[in-house]
N, C-alpha and C. Protein backbone atom coordinates (compact mmCIF):
# COMPACT_ATOMS: atom_id res chain seq x y z
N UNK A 1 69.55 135.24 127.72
CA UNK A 1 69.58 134.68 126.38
C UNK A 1 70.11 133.24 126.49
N UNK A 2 69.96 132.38 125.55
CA UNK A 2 69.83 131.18 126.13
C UNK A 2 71.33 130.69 125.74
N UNK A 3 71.91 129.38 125.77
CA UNK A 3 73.24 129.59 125.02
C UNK A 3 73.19 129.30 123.53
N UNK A 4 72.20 128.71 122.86
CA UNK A 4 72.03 128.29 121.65
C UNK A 4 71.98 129.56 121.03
N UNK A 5 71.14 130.46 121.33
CA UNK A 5 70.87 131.39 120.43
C UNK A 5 72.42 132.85 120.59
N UNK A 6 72.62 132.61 121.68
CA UNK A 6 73.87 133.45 121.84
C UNK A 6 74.75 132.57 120.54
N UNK A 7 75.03 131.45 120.94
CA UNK A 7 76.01 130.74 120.21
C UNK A 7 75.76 130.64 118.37
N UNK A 8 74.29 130.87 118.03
CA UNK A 8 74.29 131.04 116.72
C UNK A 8 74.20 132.91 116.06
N UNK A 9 73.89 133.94 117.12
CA UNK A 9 74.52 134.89 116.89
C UNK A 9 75.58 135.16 116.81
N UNK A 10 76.64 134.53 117.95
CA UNK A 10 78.04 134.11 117.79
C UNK A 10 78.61 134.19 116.35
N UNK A 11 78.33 132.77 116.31
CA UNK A 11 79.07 132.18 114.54
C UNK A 11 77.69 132.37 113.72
N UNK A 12 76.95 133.14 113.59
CA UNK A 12 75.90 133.52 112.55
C UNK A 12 76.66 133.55 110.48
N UNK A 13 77.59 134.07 110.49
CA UNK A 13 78.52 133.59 109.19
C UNK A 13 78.88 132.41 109.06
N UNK A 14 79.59 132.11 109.90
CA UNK A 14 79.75 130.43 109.49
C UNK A 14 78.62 129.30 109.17
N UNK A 15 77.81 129.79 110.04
CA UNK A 15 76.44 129.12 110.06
C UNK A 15 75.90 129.35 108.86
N UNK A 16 75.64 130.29 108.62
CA UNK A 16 74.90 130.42 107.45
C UNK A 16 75.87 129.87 105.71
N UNK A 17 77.58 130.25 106.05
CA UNK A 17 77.82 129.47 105.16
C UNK A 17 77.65 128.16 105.03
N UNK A 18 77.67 127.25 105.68
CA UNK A 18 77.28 125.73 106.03
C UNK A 18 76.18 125.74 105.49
N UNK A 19 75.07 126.84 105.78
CA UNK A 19 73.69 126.36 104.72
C UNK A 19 74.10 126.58 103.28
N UNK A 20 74.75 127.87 102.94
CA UNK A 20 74.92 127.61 101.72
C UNK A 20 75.57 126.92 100.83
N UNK A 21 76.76 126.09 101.66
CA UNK A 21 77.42 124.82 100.97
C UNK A 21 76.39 124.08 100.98
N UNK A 22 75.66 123.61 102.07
CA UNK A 22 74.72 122.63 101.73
C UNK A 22 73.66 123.07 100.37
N UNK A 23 73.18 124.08 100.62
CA UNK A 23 72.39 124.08 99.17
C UNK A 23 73.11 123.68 97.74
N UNK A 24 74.09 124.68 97.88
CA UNK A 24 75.03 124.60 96.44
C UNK A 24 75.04 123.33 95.93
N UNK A 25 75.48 122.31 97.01
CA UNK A 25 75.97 121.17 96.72
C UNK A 25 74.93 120.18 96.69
N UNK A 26 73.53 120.51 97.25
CA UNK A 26 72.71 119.77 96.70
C UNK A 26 71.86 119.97 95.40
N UNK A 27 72.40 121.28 94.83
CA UNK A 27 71.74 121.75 93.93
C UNK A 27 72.72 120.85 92.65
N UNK A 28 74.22 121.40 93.11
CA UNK A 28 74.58 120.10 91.95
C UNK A 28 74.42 118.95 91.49
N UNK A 29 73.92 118.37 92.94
CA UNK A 29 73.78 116.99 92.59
C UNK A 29 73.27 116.49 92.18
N UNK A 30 71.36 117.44 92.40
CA UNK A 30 70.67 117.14 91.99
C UNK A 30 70.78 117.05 90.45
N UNK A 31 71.66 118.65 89.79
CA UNK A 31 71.14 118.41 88.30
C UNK A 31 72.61 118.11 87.86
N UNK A 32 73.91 117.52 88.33
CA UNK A 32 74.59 116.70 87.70
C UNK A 32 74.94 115.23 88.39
N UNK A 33 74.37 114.74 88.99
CA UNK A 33 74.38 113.42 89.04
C UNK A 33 73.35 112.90 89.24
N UNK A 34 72.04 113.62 89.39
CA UNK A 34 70.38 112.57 89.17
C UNK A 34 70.29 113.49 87.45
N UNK A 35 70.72 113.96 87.33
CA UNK A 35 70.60 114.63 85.98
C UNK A 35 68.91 114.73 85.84
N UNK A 36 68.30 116.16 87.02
CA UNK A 36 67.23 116.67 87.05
C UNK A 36 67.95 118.33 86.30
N UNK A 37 67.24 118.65 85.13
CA UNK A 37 67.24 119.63 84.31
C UNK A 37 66.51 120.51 85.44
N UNK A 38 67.32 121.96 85.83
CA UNK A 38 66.64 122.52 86.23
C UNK A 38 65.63 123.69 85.45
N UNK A 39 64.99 124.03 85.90
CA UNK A 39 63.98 124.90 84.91
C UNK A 39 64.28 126.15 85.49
N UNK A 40 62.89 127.23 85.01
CA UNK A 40 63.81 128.63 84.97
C UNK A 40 63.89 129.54 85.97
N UNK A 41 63.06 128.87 87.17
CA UNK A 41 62.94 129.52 87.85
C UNK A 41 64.04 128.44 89.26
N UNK A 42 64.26 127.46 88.87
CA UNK A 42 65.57 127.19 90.06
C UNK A 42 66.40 127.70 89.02
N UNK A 43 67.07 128.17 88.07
CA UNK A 43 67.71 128.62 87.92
C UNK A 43 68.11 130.61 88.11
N UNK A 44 66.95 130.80 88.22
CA UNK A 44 66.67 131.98 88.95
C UNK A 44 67.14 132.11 90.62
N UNK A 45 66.65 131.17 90.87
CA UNK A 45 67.08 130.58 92.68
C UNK A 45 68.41 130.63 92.71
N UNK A 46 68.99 130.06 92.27
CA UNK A 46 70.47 129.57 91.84
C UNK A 46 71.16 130.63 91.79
N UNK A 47 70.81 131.69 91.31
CA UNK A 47 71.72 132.75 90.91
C UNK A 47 71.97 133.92 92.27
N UNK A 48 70.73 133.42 93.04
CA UNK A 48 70.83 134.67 94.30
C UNK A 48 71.47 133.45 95.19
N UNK A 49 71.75 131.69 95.01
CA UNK A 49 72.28 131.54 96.02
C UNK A 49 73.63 130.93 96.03
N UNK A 50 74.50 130.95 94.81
CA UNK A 50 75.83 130.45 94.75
C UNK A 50 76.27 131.63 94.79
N UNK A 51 76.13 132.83 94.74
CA UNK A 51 77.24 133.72 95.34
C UNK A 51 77.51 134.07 96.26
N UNK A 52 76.48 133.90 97.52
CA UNK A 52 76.60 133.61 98.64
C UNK A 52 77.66 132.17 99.13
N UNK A 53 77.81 131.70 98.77
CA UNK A 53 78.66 130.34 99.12
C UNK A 53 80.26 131.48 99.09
N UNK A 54 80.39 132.00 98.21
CA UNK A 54 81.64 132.70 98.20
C UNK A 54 81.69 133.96 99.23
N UNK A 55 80.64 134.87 99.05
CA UNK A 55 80.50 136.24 99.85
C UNK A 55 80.76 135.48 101.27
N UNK A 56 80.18 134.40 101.54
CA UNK A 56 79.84 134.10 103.08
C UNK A 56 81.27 133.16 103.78
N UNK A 57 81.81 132.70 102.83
CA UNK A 57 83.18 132.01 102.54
C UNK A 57 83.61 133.18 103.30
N UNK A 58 84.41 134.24 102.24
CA UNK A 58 85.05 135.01 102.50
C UNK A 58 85.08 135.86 104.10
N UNK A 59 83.74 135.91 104.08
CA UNK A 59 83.22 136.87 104.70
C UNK A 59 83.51 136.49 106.10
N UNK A 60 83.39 134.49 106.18
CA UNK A 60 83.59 133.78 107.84
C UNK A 60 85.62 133.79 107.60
N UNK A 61 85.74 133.31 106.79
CA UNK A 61 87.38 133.56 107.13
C UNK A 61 87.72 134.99 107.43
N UNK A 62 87.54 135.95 106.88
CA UNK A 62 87.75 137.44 108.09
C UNK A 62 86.99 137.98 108.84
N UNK A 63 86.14 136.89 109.61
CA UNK A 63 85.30 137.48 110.66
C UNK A 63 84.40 139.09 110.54
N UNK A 64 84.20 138.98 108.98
CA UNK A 64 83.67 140.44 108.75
C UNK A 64 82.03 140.69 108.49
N UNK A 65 81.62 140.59 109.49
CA UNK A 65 80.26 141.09 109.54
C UNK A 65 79.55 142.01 108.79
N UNK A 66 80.53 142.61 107.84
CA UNK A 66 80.04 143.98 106.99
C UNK A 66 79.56 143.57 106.02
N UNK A 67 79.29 141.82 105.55
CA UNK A 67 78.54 141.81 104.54
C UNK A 67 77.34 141.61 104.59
N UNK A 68 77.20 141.61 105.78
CA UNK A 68 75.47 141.17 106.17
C UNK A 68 74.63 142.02 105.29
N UNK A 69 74.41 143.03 105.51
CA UNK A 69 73.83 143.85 104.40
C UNK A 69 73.82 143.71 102.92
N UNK A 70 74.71 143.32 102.41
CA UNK A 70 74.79 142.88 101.25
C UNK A 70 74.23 141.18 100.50
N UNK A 71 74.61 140.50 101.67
CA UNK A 71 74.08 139.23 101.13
C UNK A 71 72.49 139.12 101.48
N UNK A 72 72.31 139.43 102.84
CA UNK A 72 70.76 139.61 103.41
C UNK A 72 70.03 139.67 101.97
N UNK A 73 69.83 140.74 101.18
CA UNK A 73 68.94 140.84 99.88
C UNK A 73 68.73 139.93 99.53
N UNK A 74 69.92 138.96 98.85
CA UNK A 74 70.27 137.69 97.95
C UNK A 74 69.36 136.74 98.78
N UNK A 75 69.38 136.20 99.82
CA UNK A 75 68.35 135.53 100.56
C UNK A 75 67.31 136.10 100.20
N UNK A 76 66.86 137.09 100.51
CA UNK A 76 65.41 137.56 100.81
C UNK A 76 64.48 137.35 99.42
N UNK A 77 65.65 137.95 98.49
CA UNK A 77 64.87 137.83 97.01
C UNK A 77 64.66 136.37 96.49
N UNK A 78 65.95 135.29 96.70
CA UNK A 78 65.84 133.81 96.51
C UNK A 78 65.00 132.76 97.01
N UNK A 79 64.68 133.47 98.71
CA UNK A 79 63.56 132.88 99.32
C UNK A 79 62.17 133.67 98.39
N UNK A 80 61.58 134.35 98.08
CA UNK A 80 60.29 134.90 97.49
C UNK A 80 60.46 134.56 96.32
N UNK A 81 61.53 134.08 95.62
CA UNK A 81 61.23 133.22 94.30
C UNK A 81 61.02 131.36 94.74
N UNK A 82 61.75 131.40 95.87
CA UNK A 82 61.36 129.95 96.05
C UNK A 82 59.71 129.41 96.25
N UNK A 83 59.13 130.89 96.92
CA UNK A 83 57.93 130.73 97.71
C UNK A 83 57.38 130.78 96.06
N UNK A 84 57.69 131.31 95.15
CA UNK A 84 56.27 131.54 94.23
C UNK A 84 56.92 130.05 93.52
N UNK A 85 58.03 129.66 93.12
CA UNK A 85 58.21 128.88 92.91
C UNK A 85 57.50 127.44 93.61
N UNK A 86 57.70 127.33 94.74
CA UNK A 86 56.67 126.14 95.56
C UNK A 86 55.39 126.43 95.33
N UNK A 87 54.64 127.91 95.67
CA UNK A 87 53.08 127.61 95.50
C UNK A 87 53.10 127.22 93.97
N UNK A 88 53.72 127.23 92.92
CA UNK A 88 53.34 127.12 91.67
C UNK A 88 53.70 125.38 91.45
N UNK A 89 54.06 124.82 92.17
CA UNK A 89 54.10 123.39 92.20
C UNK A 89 53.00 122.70 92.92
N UNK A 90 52.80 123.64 94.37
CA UNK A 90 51.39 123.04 94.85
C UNK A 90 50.10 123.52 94.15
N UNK A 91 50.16 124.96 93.73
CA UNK A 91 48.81 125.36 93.09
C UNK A 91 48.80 124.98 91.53
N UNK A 92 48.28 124.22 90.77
CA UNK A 92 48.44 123.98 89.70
C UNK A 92 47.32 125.39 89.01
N UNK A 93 47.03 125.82 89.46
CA UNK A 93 46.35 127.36 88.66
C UNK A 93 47.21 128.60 88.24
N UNK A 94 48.54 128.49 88.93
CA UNK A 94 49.26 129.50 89.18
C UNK A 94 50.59 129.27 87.80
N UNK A 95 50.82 128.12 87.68
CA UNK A 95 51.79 127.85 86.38
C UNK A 95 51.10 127.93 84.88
N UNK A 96 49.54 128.54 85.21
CA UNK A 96 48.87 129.12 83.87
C UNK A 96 49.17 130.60 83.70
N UNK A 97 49.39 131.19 84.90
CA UNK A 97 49.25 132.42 84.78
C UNK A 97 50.67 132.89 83.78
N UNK A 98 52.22 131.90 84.69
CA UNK A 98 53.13 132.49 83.85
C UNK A 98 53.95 131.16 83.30
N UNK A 99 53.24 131.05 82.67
CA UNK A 99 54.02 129.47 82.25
C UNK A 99 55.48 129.66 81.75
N UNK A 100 55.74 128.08 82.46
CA UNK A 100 57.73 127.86 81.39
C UNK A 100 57.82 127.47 80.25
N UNK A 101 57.71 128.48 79.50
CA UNK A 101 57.81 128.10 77.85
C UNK A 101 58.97 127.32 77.29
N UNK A 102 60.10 127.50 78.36
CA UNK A 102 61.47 126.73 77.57
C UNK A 102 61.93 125.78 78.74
N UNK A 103 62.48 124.88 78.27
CA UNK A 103 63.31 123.50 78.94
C UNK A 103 61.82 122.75 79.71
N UNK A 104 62.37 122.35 80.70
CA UNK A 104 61.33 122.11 81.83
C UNK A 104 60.55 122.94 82.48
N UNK A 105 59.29 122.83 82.71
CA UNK A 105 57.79 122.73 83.45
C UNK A 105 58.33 123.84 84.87
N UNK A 106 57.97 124.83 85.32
CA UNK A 106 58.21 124.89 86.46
C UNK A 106 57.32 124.43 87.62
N UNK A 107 56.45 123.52 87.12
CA UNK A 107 55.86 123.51 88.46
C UNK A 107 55.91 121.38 88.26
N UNK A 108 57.36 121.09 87.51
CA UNK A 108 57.40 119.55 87.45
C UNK A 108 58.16 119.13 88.83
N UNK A 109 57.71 118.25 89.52
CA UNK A 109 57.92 118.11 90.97
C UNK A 109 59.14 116.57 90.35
N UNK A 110 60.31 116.99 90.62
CA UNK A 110 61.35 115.97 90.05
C UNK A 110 61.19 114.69 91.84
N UNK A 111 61.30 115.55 93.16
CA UNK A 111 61.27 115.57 94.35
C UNK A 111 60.13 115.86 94.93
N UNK A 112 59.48 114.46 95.36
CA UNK A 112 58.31 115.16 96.26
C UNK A 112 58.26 114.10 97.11
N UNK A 113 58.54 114.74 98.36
CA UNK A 113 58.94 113.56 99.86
C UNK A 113 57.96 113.93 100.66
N UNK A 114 57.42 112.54 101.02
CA UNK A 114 55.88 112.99 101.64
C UNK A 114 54.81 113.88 101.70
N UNK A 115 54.87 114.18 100.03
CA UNK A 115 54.02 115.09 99.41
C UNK A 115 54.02 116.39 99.60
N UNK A 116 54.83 116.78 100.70
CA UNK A 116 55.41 118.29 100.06
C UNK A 116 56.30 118.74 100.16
N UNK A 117 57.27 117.80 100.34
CA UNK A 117 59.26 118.30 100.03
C UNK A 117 59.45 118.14 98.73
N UNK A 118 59.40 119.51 98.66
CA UNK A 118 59.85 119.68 96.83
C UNK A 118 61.31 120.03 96.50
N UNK A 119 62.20 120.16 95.73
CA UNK A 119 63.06 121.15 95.66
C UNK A 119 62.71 122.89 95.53
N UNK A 120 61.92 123.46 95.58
CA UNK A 120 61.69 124.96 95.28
C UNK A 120 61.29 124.83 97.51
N UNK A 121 61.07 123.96 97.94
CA UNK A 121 60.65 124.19 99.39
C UNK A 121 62.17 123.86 100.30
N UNK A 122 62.79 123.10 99.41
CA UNK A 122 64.36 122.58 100.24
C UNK A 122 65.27 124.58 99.71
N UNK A 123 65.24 124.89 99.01
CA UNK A 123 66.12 125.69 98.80
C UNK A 123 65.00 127.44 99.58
N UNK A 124 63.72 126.70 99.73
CA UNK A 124 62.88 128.05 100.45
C UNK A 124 63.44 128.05 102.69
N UNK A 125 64.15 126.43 102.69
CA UNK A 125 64.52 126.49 104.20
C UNK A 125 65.52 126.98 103.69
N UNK A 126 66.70 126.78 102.98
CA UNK A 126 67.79 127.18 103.20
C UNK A 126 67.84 128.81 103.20
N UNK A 127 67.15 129.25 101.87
CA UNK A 127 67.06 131.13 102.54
C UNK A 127 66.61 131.46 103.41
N UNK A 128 65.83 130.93 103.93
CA UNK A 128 65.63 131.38 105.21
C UNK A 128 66.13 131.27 106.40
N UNK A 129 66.47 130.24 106.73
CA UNK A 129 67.75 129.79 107.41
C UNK A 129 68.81 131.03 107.27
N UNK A 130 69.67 131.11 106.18
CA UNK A 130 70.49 132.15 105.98
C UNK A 130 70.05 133.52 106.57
N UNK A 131 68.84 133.96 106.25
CA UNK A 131 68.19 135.15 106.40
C UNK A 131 68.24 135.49 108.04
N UNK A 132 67.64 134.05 108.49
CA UNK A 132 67.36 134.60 110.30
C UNK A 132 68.73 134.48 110.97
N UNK A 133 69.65 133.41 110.37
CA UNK A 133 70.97 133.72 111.02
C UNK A 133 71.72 135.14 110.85
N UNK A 134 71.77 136.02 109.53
CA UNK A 134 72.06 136.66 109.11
C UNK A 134 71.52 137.62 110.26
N UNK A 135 70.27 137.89 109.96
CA UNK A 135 69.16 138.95 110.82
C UNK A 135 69.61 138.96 112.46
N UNK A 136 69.69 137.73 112.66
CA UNK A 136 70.34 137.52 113.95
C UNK A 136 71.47 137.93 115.04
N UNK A 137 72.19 137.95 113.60
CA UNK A 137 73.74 137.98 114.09
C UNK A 137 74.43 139.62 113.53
N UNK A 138 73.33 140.55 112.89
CA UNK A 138 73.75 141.71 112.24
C UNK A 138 74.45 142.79 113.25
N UNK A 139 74.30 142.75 114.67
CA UNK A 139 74.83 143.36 115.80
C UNK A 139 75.02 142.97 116.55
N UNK A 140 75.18 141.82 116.49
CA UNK A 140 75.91 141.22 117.64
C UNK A 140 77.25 141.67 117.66
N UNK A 141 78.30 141.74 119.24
CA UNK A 141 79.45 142.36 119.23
C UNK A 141 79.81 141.21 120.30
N UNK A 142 81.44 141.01 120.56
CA UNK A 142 82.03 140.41 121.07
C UNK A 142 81.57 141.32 122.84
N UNK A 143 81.34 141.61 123.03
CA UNK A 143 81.50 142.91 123.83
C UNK A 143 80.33 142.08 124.72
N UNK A 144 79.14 142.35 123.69
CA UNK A 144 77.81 141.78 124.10
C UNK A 144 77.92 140.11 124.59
N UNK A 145 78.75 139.11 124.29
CA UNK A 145 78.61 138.21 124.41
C UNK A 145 79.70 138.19 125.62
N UNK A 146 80.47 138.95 125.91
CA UNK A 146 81.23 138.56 127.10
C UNK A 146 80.02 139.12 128.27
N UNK A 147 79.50 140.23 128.47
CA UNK A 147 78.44 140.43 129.43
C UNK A 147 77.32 139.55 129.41
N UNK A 148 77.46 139.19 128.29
CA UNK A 148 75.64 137.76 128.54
C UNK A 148 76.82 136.80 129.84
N UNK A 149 77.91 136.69 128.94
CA UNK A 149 78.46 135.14 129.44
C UNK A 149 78.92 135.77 131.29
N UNK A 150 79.04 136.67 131.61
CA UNK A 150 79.31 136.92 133.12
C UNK A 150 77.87 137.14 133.79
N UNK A 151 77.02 137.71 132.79
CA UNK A 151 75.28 137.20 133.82
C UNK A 151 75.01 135.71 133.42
N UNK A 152 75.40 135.32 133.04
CA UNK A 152 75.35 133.77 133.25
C UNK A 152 76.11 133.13 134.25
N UNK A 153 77.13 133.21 134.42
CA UNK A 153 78.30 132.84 135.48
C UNK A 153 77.33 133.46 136.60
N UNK A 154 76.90 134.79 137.17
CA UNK A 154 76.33 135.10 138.25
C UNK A 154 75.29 134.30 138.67
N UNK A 155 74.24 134.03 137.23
CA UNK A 155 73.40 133.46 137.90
C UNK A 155 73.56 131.73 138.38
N UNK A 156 74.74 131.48 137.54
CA UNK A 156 74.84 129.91 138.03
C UNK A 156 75.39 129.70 139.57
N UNK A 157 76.05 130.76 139.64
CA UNK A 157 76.69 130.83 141.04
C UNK A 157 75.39 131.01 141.94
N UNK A 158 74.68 131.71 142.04
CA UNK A 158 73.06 131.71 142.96
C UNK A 158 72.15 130.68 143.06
């Protein structure tokens, strides 16, 4: 196993909290200091991914792996709203089917960086991100990483 991927099974919590500060905090910024109104479906997003900022908080300060199961969902469901959320910004056929009747448009592209960095595609890396670190790191054991790290030592010695 290589050391990168040992090393992000390793700290797979921490890691993944770092994505979710980063989202959180770009999510604020976006809608309190560019003052982009979010509509109803990042606010849908939103809700499976600021409680993770805390669960995953908690979870890297006591080294407790037992929430993997629990937050895993919150990704999984936030990423498949992001995804219908993005195709409904790239497919303009698809925001007929269930249109945003209140506030803002969901398929109004506030962000579009080289025509397809949207915000519904920035918050579709970050669940996922979360998800494969999460997925990653769900059995990993200290145990396991001291035997990778002595067949490594063997083979450097040869």
């Amino acid at each position: 196993m290589s050391r990168f991927k040992l090393f992000c099974r390793r700290h797979c919590l921490y890691l993944a909290w770092i994505v979710s500060i980063v989202a959180v905090a770009g999510s604020l910024y976006l809608s309190e200091v560019l003052k982009y109104e979010p509509c109803k479906l990042c606010w849908f997003q939103r809700i499976f991914m600021y409680p993770q900022l805390f669960l995953l908080g908690i979870a890297t300060y006591r080294n407790d792996k037992r929430i993997i199961p629990y937050v895993l969902p919150l990704s999984l469901i936030g990423g498949s709203i992001s995804i219908y959320h993005y195709a409904e910004q790239k497919i303009p056929a698809l925001s007929k089917i269930i249109p945003c009747t209140i506030g803002v448009p969901c398929n109004k592209d506030y962000l579009n960086f080289l025509g397809f960095i949207t915000i519904p595609l920035l918050a579709l890396i970050a669940f996922t991100l979360i998800s494969i670190l999460l997925w990653n790191g769900r059995n990993y054991s200290e145990v396991e990483s001291d035997v990778e790290d002595e067949h490594e030592s063997i083979e450097n010695l040869n």
